[in-house]
C-alpha atoms as a PDB file:
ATOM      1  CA  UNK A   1     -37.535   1.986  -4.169  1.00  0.00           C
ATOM      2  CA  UNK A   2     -35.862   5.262  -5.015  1.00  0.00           C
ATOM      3  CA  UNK A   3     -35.616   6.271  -1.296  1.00  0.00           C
ATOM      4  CA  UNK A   4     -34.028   2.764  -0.451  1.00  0.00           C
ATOM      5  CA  UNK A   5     -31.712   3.158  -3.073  1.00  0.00           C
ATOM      6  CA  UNK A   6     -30.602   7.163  -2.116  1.00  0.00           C
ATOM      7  CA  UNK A   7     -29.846   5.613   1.396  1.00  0.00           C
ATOM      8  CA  UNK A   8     -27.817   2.600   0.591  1.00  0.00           C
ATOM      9  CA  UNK A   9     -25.735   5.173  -1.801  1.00  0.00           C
ATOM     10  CA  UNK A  10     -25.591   7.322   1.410  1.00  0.00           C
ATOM     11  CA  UNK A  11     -23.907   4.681   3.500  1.00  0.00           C
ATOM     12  CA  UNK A  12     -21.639   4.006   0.754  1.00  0.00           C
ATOM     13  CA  UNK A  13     -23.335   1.279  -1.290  1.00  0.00           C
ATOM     14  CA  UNK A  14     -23.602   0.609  -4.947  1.00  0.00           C
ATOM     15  CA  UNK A  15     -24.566  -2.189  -7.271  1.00  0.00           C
ATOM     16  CA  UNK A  16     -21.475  -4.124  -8.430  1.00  0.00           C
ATOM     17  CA  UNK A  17     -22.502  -4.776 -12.004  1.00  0.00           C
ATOM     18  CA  UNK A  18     -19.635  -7.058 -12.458  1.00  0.00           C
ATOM     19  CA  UNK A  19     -21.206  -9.525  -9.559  1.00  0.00           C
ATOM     20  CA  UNK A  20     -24.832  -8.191  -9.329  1.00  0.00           C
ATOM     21  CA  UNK A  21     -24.386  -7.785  -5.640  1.00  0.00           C
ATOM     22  CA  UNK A  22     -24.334  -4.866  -3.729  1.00  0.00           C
ATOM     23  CA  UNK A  23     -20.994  -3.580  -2.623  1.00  0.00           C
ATOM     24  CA  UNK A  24     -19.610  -0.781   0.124  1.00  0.00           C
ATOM     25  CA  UNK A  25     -17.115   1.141  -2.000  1.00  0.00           C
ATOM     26  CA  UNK A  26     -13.668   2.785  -0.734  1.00  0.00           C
ATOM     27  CA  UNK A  27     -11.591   6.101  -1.940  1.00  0.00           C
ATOM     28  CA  UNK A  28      -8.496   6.743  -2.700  1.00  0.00           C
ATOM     29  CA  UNK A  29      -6.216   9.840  -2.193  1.00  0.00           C
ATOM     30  CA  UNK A  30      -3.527  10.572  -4.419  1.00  0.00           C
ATOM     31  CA  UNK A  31      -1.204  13.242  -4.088  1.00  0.00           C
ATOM     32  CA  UNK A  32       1.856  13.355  -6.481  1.00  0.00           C
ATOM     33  CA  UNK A  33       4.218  16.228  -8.393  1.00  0.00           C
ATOM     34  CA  UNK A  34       3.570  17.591 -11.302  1.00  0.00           C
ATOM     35  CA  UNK A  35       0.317  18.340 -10.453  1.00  0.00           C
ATOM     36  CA  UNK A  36      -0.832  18.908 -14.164  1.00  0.00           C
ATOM     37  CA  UNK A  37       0.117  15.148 -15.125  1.00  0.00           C
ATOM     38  CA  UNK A  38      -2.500  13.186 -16.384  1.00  0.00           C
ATOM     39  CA  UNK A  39      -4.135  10.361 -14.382  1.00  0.00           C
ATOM     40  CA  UNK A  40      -5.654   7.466 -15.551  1.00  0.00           C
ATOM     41  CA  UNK A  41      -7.363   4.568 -13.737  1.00  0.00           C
ATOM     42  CA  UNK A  42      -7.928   1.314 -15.824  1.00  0.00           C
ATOM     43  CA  UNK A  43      -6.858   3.364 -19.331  1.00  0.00           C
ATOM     44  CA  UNK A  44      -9.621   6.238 -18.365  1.00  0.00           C
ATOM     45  CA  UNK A  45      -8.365   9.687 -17.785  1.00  0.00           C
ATOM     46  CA  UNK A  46      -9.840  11.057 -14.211  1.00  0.00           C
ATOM     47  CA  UNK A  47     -10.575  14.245 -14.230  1.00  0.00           C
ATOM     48  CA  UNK A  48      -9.607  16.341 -11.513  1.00  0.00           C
ATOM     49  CA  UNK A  49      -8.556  20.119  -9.751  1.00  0.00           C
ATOM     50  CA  UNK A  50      -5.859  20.357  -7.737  1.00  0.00           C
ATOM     51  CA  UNK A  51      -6.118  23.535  -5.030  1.00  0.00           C
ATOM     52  CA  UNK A  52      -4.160  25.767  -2.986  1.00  0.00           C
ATOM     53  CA  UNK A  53      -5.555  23.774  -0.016  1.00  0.00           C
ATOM     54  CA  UNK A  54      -6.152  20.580  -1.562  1.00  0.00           C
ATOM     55  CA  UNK A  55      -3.022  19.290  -3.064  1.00  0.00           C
ATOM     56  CA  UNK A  56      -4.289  16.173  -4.274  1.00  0.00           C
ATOM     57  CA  UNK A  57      -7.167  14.004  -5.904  1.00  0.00           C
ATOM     58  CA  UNK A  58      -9.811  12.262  -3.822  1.00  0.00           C
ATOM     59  CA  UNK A  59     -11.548   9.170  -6.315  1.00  0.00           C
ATOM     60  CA  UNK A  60     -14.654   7.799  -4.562  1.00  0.00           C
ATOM     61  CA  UNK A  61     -17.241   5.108  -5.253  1.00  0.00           C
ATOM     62  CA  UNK A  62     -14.455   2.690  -5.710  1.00  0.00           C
ATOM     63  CA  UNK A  63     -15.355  -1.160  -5.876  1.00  0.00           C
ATOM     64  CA  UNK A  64     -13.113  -3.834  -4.121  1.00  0.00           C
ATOM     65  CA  UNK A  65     -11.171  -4.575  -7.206  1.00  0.00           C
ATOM     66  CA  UNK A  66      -7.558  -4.076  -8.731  1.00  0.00           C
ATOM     67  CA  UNK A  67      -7.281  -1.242 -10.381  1.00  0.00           C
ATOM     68  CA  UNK A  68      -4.364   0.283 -12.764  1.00  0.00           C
ATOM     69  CA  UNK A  69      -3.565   4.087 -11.997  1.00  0.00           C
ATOM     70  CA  UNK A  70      -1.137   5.354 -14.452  1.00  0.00           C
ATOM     71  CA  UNK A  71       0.432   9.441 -13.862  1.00  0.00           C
ATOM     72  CA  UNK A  72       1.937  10.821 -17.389  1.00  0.00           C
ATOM     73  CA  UNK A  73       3.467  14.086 -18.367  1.00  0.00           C
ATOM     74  CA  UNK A  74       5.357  15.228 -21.531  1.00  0.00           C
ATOM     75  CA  UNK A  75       8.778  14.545 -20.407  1.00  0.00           C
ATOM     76  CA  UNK A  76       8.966  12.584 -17.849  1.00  0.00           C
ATOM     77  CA  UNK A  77       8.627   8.486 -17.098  1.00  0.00           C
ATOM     78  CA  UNK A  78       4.941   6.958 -16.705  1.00  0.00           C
ATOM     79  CA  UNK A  79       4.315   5.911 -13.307  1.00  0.00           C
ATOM     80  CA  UNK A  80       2.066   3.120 -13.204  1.00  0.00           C
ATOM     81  CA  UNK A  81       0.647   1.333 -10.300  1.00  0.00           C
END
C-alpha cells in the first residue's frame, strides 16, 4: 500500500481531501519585486528563499482549485490575485 502510494505521489498524485478522489496536482512560479514581500496563498504565509539563480518561488502539489495569492510589504500596496 505504501509503495502504491510513493508512486502515485511520484507521478504527481495526491488525495483531494476536499472530494476524496485522487487528483494530479500543478505548480506555480512566481517571480515578483521586492523579493522580501510576504506571500500568502488562501491567508497562509508560504515560506520561501529567493537565490542568486533562482529569482523566484516554485509552489508544488497544487490541487485544481482557485486559490488567493496575496504579495505584502511595509510600504507598499497589497497585490492580490
Amino acid at each position: 500500500m505504501v509503495s502504491a502510494y510513493l508512486l502515485l505521489t511520484a507521478y504527481g498524485f495526491i488525495l483531494d481531501v476536499n472530494n476524496f478522489t485522487l487528483t494530479k496536482t500543478g505548480g506555480l512560479f512566481l517571480k515578483f519585486k521586492p523579493e522580501d514581500a510576504t506571500l500568502k496563498i488562501n491567508g497562509k504565509p508560504r515560506k520561501f528563499s529567493a537565490g542568486l539563480i533562482n529569482q523566484g518561488v516554485l509552489i508544488k502539489n497544487l490541487v485544481p482549485h482557485s486559490y488567493k495569492i496575496t504579495l505584502s510589504k511595509k510600504d507598499f500596496a497589497d497585490w492580490n490575485k
